[in-house]
Protein backbone atom coordinates (compact mmCIF):
# COMPACT_ATOMS: atom_id res chain seq x y z
CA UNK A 1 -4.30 -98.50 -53.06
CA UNK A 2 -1.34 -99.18 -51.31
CA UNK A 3 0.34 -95.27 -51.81
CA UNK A 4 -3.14 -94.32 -50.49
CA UNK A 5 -3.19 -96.10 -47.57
CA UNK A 6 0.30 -95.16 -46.79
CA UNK A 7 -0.05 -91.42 -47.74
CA UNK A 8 -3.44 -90.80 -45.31
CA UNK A 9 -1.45 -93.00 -42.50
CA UNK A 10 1.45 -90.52 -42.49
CA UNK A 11 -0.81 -87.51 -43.10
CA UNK A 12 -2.81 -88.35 -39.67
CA UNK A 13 0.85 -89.01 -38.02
CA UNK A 14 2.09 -85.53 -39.41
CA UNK A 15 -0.81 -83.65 -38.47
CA UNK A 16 -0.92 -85.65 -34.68
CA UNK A 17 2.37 -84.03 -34.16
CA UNK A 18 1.22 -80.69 -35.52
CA UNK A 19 2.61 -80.59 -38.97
CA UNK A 20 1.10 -79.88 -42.25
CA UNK A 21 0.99 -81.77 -45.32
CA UNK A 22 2.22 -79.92 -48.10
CA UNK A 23 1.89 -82.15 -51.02
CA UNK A 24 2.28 -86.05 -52.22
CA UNK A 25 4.75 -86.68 -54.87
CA UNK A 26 5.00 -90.12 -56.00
CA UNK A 27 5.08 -92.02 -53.15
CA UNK A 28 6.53 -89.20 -51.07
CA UNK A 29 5.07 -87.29 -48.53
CA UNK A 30 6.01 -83.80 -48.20
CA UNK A 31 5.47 -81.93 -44.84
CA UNK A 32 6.40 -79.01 -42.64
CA UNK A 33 6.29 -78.04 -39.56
CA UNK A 34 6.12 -73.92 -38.26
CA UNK A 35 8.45 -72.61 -36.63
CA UNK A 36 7.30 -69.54 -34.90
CA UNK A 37 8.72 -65.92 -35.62
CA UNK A 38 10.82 -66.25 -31.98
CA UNK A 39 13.83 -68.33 -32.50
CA UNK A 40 13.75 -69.69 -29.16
CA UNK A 41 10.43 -71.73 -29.92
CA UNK A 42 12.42 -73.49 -33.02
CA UNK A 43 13.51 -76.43 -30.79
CA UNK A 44 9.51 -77.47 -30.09
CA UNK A 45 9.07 -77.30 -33.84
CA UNK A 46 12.63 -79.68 -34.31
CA UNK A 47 11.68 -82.16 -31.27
CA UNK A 48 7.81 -82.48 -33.15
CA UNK A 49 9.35 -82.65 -36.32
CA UNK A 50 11.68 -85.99 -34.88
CA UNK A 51 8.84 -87.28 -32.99
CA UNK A 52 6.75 -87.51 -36.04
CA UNK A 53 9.44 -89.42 -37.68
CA UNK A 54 10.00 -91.71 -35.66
CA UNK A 55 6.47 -92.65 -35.04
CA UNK A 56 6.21 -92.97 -38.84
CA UNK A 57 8.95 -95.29 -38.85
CA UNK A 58 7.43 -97.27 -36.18
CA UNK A 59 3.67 -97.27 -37.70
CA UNK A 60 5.67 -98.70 -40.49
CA UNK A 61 7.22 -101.13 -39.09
CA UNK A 62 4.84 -102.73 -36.91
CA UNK A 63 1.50 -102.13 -38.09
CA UNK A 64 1.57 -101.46 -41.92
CA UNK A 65 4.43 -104.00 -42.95
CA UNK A 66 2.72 -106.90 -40.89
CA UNK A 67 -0.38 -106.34 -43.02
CA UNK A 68 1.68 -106.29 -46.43
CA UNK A 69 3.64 -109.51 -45.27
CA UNK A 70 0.10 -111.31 -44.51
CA UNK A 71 -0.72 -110.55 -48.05
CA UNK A 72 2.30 -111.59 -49.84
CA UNK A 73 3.44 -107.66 -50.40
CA UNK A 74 6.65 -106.51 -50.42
CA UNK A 75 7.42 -104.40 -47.32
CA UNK A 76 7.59 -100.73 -47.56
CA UNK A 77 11.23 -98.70 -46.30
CA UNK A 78 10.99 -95.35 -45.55
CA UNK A 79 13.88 -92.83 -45.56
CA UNK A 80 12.94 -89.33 -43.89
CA UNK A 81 15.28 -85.97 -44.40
CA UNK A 82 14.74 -83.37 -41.36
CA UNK A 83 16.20 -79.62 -41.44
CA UNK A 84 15.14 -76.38 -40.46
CA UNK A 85 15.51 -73.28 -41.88
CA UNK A 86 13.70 -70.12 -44.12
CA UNK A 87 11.73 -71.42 -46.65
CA UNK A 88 9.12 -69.07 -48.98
CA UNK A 89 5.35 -69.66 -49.69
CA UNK A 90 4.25 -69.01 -53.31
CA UNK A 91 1.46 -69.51 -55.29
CA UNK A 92 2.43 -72.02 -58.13
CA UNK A 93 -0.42 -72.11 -59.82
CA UNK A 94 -4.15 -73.06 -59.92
CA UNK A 95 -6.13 -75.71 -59.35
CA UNK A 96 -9.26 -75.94 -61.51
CA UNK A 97 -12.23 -78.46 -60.77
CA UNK A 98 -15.60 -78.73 -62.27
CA UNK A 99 -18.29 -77.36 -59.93
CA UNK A 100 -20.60 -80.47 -59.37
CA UNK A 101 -22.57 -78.46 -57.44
CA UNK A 102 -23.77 -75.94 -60.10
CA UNK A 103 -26.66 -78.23 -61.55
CA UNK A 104 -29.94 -77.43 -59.80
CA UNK A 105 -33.06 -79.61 -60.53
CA UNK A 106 -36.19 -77.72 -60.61
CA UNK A 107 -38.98 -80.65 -61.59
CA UNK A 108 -38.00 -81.61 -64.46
CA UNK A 109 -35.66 -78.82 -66.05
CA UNK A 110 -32.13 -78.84 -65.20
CA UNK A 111 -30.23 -75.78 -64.81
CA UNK A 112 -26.86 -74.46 -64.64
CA UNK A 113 -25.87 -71.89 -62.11
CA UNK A 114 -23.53 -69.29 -63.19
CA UNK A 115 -20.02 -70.51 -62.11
CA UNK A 116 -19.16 -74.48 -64.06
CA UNK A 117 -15.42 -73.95 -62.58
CA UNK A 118 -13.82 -74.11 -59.12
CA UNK A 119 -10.83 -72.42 -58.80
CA UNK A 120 -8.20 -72.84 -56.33
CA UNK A 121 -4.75 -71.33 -55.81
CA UNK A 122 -1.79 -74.15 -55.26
CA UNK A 123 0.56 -72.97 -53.17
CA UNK A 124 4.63 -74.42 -52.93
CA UNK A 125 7.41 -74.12 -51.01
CA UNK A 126 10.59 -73.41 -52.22
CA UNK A 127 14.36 -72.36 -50.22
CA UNK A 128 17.41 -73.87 -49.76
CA UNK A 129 16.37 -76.02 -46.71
CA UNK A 130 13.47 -77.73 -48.48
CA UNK A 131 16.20 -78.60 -51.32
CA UNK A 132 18.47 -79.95 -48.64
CA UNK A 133 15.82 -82.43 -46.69
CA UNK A 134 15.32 -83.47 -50.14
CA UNK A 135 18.80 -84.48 -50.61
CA UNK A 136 19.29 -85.35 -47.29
CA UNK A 137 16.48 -87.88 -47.59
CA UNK A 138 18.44 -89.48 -50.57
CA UNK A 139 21.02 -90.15 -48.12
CA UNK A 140 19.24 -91.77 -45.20
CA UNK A 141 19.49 -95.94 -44.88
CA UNK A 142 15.91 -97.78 -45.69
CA UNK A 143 14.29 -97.35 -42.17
CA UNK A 144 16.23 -94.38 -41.26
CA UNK A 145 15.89 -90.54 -40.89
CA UNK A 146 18.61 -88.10 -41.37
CA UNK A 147 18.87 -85.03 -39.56
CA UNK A 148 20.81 -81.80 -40.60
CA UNK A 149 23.45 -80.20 -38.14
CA UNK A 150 20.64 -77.22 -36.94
CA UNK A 151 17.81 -79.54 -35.94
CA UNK A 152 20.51 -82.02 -34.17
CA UNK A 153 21.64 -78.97 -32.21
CA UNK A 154 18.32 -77.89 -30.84
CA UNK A 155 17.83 -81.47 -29.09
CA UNK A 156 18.58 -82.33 -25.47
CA UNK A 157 21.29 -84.74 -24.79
CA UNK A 158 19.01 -87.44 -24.38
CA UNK A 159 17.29 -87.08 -27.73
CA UNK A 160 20.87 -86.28 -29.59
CA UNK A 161 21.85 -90.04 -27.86
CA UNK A 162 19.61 -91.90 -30.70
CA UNK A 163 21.78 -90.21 -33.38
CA UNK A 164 25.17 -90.38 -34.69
CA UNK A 165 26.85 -88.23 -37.21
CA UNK A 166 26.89 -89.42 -40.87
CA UNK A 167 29.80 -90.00 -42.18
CA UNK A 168 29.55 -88.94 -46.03
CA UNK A 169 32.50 -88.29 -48.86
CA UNK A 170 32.85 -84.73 -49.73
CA UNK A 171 32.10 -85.39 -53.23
CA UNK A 172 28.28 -86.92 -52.51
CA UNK A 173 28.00 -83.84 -49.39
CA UNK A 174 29.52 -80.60 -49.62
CA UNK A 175 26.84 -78.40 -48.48
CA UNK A 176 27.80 -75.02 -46.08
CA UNK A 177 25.31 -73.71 -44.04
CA UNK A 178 25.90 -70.15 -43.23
CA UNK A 179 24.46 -70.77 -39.84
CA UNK A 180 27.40 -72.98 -39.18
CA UNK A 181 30.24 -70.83 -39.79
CA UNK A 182 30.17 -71.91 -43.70
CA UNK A 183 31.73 -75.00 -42.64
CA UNK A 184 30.57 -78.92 -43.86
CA UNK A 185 26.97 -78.90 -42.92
CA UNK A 186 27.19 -81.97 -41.00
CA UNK A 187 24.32 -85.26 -41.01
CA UNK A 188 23.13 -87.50 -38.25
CA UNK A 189 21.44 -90.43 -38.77
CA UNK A 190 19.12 -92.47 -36.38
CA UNK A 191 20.86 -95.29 -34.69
């Protein structure tokens, strides 16, 4: 009940800051946010993408921890991984219910309607940046976001000022980044 609560908490912070929810794994939410064709518009999608993190992180902290420490609970830490970057849609698969809706009662017969199945595609997505916020997210303190080297970059001074790089050992991070000259692709963490 708790993963529940949690999960449809984030989803209305995610979709608030105009995100989608991709999928729930575990206790793990998966989301994305568009960036639009134009590269200019990527630092809206970056800023949003923040925002909503930080808000989760603060919904967290003072309204759904509170409620878990009133009940005995142990306290629930988040860790959020941010980065941008190409990323492709596929279908993975289908998703096959049973149509409740095909029984129709006429007096006192019962009938089927043609169709017992509901089928669905499930879509993923799958790229090197969704790998990396996955990692990334490994790597973030309880309570913390990390932030890859493109999405800190897009950010105004002011924003950039809650961050500081994170130091990391080359053998835990060695990731390149084309988009940064193939060099260390470096972390920030929130302060």
């Amino acid at each position: 009940m708790m993963i529940q609560a949690f999960n449809q908490e984030m989803s209305l912070i995610v979709k608030e800051f105009g995100g989608f929810i991709l999928k729930y794994v575990g206790d793990a939410v998966l989301a994305f946010f568009v960036v639009p064709a134009h590269k200019s518009e990527a630092k809206a999608a970056c800023i949003n993408a923040v925002n909503c993190a930080k808000y989760m992180l603060r919904i967290t902290r003072e309204a759904i921890n509170p409620i878990l420490n009133r009940y005995n609970c142990p306290e629930m830490n988040l860790r959020i991984g941010i980065d941008i970057g190409e990323n492709a849609i596929i279908q993975s698969g289908w998703d096959i219910h049973p149509n409740i809706t095909n029984v129709e009662k006429i007096g006192n017969n019962i009938t089927k309607k043609e169709q017992p199945f509901i089928k669905k595609p499930v879509y993923d997505v799958l790229g090197y940046t969704t790998s990396i916020a996955v990692k990334m997210t490994a790597l973030a303190s309880p309570n913390h976001m990390v932030i890859g080297q493109l999405v800190y970059d897009v950010l105004d001074d002011d924003q950039k000022s809650v961050f500081q790089h994170l130091a990391i050992s080359p053998e835990i991070w060695s990731y390149v980044n084309t988009n940064t000259g193939g060099n260390i692709y470096y972390l920030y963490t929130n302060k």
